[in-house]
PDB file of N, CA and C in Angstrom:
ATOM      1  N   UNK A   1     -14.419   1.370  48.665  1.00  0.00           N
ATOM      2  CA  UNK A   1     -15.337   0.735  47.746  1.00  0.00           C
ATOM      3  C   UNK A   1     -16.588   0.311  48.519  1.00  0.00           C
ATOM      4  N   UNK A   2     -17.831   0.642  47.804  1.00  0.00           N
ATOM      5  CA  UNK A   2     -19.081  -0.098  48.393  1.00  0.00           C
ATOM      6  C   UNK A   2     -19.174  -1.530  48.412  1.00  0.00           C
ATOM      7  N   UNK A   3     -19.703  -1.885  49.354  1.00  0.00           N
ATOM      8  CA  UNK A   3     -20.340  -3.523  49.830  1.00  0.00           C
ATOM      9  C   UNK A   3     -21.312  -3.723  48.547  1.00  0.00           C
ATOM     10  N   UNK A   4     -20.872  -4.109  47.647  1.00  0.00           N
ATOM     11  CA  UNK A   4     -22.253  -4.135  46.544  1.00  0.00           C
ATOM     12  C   UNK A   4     -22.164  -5.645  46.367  1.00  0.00           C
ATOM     13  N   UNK A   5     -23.406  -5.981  46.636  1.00  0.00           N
ATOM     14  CA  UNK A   5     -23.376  -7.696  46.197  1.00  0.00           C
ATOM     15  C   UNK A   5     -24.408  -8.069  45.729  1.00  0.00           C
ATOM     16  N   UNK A   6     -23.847  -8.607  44.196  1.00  0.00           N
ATOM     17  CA  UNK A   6     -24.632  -9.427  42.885  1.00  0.00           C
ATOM     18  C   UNK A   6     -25.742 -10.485  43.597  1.00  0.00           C
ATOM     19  N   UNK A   7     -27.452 -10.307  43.667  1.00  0.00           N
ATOM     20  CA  UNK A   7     -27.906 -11.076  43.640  1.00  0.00           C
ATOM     21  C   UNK A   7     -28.592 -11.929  42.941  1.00  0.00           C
ATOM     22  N   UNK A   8     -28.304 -11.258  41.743  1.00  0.00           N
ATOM     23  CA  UNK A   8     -28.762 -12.121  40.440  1.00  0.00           C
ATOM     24  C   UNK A   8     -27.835 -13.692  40.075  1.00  0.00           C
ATOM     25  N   UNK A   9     -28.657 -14.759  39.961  1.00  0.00           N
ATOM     26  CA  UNK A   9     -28.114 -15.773  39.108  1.00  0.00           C
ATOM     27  C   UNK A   9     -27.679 -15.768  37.899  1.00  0.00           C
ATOM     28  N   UNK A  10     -26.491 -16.297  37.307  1.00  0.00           N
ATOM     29  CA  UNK A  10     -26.244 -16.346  35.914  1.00  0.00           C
ATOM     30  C   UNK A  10     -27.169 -17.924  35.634  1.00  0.00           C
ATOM     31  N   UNK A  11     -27.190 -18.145  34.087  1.00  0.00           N
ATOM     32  CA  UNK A  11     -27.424 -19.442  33.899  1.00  0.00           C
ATOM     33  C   UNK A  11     -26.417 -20.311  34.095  1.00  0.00           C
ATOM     34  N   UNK A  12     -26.796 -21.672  34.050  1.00  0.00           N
ATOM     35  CA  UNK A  12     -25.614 -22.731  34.668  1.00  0.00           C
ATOM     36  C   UNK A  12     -25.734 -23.427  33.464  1.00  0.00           C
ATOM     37  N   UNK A  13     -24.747 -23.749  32.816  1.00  0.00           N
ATOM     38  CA  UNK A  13     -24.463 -24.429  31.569  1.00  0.00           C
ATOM     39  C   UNK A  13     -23.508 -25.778  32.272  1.00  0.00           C
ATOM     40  N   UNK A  14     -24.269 -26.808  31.658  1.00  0.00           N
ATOM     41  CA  UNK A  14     -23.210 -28.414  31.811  1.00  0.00           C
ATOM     42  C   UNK A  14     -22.101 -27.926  31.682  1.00  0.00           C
ATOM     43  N   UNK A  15     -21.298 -29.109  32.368  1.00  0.00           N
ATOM     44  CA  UNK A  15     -20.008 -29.266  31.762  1.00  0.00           C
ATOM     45  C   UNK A  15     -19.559 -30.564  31.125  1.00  0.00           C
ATOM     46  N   UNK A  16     -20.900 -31.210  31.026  1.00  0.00           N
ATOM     47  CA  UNK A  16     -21.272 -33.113  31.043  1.00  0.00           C
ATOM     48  C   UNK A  16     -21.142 -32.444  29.495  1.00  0.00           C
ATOM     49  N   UNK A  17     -20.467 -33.559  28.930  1.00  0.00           N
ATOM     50  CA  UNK A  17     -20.277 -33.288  27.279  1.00  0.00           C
ATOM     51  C   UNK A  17     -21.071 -33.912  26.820  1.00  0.00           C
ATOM     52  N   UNK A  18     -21.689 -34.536  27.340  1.00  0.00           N
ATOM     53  CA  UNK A  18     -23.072 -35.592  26.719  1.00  0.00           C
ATOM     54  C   UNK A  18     -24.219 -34.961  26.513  1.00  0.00           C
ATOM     55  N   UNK A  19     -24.222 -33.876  27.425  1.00  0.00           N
ATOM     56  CA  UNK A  19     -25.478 -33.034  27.659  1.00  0.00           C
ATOM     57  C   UNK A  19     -25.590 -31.757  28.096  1.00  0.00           C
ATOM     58  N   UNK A  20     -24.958 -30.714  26.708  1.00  0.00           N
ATOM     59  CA  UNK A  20     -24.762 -28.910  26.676  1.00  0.00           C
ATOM     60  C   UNK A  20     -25.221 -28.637  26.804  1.00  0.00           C
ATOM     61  N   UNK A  21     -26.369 -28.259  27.804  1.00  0.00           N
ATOM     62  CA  UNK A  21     -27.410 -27.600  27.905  1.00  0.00           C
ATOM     63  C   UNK A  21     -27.664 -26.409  28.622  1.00  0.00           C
ATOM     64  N   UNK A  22     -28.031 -25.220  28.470  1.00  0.00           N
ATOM     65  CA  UNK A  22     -28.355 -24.113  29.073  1.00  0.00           C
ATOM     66  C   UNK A  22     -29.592 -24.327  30.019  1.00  0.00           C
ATOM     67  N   UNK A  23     -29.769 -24.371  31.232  1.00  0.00           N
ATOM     68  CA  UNK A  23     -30.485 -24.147  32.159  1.00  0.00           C
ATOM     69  C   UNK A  23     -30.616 -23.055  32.989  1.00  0.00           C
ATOM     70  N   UNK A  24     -31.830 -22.084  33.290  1.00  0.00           N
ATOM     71  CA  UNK A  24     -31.972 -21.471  33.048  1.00  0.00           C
ATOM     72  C   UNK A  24     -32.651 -21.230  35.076  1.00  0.00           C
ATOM     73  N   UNK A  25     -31.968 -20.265  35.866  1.00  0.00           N
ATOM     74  CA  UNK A  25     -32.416 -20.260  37.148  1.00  0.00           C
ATOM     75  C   UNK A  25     -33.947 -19.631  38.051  1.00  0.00           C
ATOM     76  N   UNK A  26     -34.060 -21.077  38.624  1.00  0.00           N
ATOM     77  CA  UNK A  26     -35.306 -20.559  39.402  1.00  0.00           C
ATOM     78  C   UNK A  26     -35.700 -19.381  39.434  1.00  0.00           C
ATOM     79  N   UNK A  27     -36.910 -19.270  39.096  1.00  0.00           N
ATOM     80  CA  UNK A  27     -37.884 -17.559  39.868  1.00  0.00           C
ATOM     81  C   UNK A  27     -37.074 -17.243  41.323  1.00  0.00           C
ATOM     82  N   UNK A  28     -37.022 -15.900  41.028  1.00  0.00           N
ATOM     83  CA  UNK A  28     -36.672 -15.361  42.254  1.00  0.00           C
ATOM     84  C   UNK A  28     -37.314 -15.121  43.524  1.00  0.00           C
ATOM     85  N   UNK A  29     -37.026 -15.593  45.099  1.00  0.00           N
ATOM     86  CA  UNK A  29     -38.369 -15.323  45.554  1.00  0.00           C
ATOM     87  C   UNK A  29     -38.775 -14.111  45.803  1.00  0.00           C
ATOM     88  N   UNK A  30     -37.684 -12.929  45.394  1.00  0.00           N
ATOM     89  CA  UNK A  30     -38.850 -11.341  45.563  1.00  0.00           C
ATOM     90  C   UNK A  30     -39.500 -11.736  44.561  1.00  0.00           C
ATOM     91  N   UNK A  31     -39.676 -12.023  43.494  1.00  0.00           N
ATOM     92  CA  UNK A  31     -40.836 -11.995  42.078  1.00  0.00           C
ATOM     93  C   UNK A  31     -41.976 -12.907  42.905  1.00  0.00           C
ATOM     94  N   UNK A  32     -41.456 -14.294  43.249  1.00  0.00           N
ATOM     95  CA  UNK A  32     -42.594 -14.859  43.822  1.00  0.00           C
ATOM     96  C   UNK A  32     -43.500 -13.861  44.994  1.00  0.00           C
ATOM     97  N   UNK A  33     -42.729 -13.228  45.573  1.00  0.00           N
ATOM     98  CA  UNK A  33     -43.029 -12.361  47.138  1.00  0.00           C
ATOM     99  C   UNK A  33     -44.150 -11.283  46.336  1.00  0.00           C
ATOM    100  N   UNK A  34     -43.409 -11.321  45.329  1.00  0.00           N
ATOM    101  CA  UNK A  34     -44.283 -10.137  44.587  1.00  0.00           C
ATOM    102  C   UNK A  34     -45.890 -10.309  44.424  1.00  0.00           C
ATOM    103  N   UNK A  35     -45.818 -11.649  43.774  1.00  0.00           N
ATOM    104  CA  UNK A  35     -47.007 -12.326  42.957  1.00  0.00           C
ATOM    105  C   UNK A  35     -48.018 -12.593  44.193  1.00  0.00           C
ATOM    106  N   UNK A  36     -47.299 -12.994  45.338  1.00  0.00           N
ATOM    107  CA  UNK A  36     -48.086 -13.273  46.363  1.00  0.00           C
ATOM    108  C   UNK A  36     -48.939 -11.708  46.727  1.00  0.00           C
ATOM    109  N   UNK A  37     -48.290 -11.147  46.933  1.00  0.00           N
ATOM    110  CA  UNK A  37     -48.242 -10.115  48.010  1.00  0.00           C
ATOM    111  C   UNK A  37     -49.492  -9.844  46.597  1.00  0.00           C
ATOM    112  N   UNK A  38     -49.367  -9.224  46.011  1.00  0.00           N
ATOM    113  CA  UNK A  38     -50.122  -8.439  44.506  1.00  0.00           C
ATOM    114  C   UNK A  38     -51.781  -9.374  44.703  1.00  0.00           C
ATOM    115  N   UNK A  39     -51.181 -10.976  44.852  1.00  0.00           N
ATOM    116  CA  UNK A  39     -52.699 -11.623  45.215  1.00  0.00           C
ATOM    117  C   UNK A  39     -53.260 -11.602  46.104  1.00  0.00           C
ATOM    118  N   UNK A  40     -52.809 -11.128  47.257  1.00  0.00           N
ATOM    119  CA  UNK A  40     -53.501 -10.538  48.479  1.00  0.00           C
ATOM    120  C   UNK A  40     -54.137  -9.632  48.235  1.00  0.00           C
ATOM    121  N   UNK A  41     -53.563  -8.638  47.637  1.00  0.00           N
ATOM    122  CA  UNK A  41     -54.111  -7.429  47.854  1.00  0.00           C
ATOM    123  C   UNK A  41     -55.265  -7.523  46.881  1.00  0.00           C
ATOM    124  N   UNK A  42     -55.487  -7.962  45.823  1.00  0.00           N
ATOM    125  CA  UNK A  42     -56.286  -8.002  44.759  1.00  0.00           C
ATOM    126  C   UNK A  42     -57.536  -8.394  45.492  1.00  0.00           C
ATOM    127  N   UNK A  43     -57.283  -9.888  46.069  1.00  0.00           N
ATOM    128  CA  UNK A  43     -58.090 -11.010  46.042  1.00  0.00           C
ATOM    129  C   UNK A  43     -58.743  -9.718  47.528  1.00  0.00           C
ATOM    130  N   UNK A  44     -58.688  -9.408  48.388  1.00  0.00           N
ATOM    131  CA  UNK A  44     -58.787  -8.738  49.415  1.00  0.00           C
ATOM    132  C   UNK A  44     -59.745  -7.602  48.880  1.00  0.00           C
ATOM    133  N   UNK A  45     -59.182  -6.876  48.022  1.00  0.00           N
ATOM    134  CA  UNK A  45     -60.238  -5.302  47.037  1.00  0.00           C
ATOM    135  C   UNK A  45     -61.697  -6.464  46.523  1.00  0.00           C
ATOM    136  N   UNK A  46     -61.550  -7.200  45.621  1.00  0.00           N
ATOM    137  CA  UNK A  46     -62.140  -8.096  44.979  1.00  0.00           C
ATOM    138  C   UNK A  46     -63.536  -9.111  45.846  1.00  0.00           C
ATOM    139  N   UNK A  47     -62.871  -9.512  46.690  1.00  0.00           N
ATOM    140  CA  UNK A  47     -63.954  -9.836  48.119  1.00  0.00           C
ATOM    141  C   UNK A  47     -64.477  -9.090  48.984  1.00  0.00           C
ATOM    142  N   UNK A  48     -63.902  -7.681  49.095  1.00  0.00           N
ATOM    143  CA  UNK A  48     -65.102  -7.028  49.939  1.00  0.00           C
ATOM    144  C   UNK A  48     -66.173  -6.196  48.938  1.00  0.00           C
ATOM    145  N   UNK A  49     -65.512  -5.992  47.673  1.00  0.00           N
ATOM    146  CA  UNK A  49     -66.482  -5.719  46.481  1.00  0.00           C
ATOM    147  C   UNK A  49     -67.923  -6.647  46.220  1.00  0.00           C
ATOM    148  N   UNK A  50     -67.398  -8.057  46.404  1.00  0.00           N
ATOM    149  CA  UNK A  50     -68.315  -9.118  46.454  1.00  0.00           C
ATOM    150  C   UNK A  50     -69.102  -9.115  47.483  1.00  0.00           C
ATOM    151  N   UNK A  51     -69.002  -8.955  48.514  1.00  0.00           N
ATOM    152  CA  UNK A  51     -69.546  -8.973  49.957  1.00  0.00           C
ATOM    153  C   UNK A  51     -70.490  -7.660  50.227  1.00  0.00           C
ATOM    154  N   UNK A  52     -69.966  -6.236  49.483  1.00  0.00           N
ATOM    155  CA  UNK A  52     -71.261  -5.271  49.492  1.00  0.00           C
ATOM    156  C   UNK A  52     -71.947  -5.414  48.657  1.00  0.00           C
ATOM    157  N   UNK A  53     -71.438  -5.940  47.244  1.00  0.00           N
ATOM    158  CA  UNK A  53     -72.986  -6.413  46.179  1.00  0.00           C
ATOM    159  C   UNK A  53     -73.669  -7.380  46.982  1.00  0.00           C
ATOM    160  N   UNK A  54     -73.259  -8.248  47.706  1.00  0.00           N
ATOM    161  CA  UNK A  54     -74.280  -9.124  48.334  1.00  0.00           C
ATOM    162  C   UNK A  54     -75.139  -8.677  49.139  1.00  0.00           C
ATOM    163  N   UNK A  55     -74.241  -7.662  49.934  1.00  0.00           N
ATOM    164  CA  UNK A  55     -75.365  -6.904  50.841  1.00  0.00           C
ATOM    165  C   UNK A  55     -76.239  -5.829  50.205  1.00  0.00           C
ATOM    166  N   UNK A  56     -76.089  -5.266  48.763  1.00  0.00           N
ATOM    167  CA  UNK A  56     -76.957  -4.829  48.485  1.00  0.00           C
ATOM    168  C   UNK A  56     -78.397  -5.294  48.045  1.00  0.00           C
ATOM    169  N   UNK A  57     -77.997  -6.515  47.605  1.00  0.00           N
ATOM    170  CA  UNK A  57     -78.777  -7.741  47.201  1.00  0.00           C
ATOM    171  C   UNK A  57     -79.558  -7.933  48.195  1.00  0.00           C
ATOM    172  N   UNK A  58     -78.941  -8.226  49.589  1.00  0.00           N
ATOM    173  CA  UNK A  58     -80.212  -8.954  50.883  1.00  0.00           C
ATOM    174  C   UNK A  58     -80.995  -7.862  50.794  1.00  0.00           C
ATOM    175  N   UNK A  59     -81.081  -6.170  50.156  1.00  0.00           N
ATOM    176  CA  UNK A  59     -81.820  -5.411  50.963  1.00  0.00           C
ATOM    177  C   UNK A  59     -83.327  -5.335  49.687  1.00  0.00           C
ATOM    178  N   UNK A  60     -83.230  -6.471  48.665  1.00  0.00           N
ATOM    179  CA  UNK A  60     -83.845  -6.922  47.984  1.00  0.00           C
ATOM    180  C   UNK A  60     -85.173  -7.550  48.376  1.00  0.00           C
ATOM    181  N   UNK A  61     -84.580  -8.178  50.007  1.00  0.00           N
ATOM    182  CA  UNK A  61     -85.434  -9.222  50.940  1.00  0.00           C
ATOM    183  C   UNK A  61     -86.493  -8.030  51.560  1.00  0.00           C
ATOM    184  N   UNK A  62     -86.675  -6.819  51.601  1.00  0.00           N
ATOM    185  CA  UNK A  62     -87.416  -6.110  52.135  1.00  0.00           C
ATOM    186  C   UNK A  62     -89.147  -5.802  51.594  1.00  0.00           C
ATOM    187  N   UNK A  63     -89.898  -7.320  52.169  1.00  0.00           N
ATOM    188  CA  UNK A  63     -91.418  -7.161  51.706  1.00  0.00           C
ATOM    189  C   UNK A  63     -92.188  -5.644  51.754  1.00  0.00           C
ATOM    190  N   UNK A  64     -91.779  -5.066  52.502  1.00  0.00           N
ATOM    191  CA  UNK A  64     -92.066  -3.830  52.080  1.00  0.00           C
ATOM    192  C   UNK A  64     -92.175  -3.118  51.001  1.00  0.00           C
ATOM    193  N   UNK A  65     -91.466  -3.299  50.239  1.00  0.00           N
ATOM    194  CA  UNK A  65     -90.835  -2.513  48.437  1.00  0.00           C
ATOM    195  C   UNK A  65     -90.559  -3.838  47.545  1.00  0.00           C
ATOM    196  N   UNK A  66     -90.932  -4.746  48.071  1.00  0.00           N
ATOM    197  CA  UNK A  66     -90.584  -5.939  46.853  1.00  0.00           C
ATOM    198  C   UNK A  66     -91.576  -7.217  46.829  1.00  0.00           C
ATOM    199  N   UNK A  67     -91.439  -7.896  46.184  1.00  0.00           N
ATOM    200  CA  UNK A  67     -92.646  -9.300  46.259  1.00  0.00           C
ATOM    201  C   UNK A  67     -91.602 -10.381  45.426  1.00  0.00           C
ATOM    202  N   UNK A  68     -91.713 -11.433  45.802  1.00  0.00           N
ATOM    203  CA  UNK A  68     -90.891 -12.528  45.193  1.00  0.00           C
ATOM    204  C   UNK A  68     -91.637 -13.529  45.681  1.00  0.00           C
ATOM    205  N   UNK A  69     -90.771 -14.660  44.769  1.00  0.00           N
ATOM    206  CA  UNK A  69     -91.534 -15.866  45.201  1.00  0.00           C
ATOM    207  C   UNK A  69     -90.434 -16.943  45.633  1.00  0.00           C
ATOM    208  N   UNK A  70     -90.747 -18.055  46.367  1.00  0.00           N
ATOM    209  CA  UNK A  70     -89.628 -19.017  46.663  1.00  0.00           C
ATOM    210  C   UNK A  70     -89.062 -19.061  45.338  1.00  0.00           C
ATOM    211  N   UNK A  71     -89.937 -19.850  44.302  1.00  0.00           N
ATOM    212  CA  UNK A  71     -88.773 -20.032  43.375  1.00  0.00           C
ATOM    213  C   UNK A  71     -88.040 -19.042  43.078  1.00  0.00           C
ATOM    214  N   UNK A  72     -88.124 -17.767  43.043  1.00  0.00           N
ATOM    215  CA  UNK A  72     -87.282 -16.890  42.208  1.00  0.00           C
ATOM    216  C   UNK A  72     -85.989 -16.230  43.010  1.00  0.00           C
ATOM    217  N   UNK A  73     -86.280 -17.204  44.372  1.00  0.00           N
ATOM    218  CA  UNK A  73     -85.426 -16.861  45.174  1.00  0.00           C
ATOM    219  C   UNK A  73     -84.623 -18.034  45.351  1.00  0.00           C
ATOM    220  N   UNK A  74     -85.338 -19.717  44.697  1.00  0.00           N
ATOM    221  CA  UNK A  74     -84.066 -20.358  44.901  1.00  0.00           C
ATOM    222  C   UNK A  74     -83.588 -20.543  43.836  1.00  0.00           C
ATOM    223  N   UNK A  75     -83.939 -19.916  42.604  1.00  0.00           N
ATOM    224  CA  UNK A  75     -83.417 -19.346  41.125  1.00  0.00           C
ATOM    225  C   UNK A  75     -82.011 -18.662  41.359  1.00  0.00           C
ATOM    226  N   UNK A  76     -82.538 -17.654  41.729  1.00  0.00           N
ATOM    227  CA  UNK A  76     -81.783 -16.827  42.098  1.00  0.00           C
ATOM    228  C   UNK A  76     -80.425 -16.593  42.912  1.00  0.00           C
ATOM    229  N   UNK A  77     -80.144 -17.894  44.149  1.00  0.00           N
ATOM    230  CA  UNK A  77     -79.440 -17.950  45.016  1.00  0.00           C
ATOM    231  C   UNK A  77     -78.918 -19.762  44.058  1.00  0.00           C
ATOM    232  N   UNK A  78     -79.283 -19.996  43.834  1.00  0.00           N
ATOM    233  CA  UNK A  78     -78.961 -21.622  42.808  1.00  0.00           C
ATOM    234  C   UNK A  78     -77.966 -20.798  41.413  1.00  0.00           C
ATOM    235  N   UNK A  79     -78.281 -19.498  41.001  1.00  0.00           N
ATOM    236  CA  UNK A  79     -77.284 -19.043  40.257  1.00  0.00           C
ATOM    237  C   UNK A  79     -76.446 -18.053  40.915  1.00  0.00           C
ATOM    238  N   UNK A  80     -76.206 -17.868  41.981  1.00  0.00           N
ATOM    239  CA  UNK A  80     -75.076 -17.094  42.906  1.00  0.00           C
ATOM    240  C   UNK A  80     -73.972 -18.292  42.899  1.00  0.00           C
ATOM    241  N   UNK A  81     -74.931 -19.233  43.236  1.00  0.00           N
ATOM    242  CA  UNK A  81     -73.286 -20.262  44.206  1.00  0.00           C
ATOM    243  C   UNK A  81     -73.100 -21.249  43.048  1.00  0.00           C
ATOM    244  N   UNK A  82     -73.895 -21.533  41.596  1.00  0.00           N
ATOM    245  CA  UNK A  82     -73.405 -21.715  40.487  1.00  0.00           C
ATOM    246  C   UNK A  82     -71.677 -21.321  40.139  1.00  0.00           C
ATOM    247  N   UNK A  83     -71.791 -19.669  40.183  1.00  0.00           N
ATOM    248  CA  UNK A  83     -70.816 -18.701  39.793  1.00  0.00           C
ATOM    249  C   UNK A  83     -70.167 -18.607  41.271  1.00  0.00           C
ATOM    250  N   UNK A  84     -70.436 -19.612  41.926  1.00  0.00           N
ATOM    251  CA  UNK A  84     -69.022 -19.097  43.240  1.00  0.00           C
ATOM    252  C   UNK A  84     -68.326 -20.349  42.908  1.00  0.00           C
ATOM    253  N   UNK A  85     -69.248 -21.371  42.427  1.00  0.00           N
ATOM    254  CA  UNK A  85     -68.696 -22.694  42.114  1.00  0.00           C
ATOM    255  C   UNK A  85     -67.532 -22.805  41.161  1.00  0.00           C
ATOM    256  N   UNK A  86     -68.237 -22.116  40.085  1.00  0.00           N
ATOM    257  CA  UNK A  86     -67.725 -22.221  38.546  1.00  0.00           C
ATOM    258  C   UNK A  86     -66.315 -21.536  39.114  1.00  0.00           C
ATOM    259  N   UNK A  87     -65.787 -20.316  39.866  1.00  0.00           N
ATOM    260  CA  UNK A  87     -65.129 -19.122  40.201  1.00  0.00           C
ATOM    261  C   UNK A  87     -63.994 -20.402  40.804  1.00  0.00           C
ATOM    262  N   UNK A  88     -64.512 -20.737  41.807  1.00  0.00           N
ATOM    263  CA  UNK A  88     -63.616 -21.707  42.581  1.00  0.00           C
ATOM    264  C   UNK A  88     -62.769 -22.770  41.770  1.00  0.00           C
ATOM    265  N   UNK A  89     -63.696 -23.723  41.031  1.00  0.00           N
ATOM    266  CA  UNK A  89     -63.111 -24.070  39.692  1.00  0.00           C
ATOM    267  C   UNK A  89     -61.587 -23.946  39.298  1.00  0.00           C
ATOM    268  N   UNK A  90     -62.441 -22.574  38.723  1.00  0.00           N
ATOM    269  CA  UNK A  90     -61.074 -21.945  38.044  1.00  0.00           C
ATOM    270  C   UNK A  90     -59.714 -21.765  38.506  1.00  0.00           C
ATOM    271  N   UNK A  91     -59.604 -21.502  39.802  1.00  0.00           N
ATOM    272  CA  UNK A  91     -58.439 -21.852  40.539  1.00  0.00           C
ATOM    273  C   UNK A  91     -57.785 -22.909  40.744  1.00  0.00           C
ATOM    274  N   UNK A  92     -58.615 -24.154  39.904  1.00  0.00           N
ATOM    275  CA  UNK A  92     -57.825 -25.319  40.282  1.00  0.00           C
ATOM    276  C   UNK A  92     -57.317 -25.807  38.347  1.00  0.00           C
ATOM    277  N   UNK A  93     -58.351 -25.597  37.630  1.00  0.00           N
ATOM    278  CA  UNK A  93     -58.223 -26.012  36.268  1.00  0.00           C
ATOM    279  C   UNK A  93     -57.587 -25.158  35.117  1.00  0.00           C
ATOM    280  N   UNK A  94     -57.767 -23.362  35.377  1.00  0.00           N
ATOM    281  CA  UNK A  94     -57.031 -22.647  34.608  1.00  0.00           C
ATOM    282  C   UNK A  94     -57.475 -22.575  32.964  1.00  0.00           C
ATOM    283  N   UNK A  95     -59.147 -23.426  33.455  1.00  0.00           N
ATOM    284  CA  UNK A  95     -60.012 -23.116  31.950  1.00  0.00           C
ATOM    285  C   UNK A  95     -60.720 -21.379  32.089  1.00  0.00           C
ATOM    286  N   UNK A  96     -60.642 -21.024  31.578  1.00  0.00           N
ATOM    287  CA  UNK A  96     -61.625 -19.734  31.441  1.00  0.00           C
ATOM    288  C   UNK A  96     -63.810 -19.601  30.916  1.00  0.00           C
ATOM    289  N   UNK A  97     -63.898 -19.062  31.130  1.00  0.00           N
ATOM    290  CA  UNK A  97     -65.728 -19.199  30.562  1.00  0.00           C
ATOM    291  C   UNK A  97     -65.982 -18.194  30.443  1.00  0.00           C
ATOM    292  N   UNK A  98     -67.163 -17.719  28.870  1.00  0.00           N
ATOM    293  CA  UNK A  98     -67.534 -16.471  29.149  1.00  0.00           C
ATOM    294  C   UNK A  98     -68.537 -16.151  30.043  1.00  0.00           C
ATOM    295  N   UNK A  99     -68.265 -15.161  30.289  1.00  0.00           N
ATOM    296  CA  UNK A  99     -68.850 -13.703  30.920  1.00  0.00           C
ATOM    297  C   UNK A  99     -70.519 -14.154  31.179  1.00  0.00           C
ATOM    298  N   UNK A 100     -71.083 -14.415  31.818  1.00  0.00           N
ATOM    299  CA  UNK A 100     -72.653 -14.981  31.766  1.00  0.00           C
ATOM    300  C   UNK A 100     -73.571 -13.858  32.518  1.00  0.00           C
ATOM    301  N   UNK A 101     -74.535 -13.413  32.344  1.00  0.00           N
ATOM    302  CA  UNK A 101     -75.594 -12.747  32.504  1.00  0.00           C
ATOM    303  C   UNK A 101     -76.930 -13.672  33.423  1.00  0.00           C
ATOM    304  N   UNK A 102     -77.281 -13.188  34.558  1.00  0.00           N
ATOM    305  CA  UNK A 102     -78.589 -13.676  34.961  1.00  0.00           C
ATOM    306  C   UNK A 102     -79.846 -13.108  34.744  1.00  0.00           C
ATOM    307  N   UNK A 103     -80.683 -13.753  34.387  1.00  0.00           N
ATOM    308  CA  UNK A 103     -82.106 -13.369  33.817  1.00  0.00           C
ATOM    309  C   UNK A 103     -82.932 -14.673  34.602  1.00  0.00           C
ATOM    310  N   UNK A 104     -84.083 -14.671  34.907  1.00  0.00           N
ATOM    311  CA  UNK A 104     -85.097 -15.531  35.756  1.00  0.00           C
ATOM    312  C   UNK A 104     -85.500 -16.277  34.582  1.00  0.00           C
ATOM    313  N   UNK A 105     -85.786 -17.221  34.578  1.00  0.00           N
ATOM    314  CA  UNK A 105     -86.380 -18.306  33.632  1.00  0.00           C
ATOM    315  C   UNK A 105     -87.669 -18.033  32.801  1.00  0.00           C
ATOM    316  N   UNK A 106     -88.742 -17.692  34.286  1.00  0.00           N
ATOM    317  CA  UNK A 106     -90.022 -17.316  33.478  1.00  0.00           C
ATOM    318  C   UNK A 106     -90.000 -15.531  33.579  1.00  0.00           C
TER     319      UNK A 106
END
């Protein structure tokens, strides 16, 4: 016979007659291992995605082919870290916001 061994939990039901209750067993930690591992990898694709739009952005800074002005540059960088703010946020509160668009004021 094979070595086969059950690693699944059943549920644990009282035996307290006061209190029948079905309880129901912890997440498993491969599922947790899972969730982790899945947010690495995401969060990892997701930040270097962020990091070449940025660098496509600095090549914006080239007076050569472009003209700007302070303000539209601290417009501009005042709504980057807005949305790194708002982003960060979200990891702690689990509110959502829509989808926002940047456009320059004037």
């Amino acid at each position: 016979m094979d070595n086969f061994q059950d690693t699944t939990t059943a549920p644990v039901i009282s035996t307290d007659a006061t209190h029948p209750t079905t309880q129901t067993p912890e997440p498993q930690p491969a599922a947790q291992a899972d969730k982790a591992a899945r947010f690495i990898n995401r969060a990892e694709n997701q930040t270097s995605k962020v990091i070449a739009e940025i660098e496509k952005l600095q090549k914006l800074s080239n007076k050569k082919y472009y003209t700007y002005s302070t303000e539209q540059i601290d417009e501009l960088f005042a709504a980057i870290q807005s949305a790194l703010d708002e982003s960060k946020v979200s990891f702690t509160s689990g509110t959502k916001e829509k989808k926002k668009i940047f456009t320059f004021s004037a």
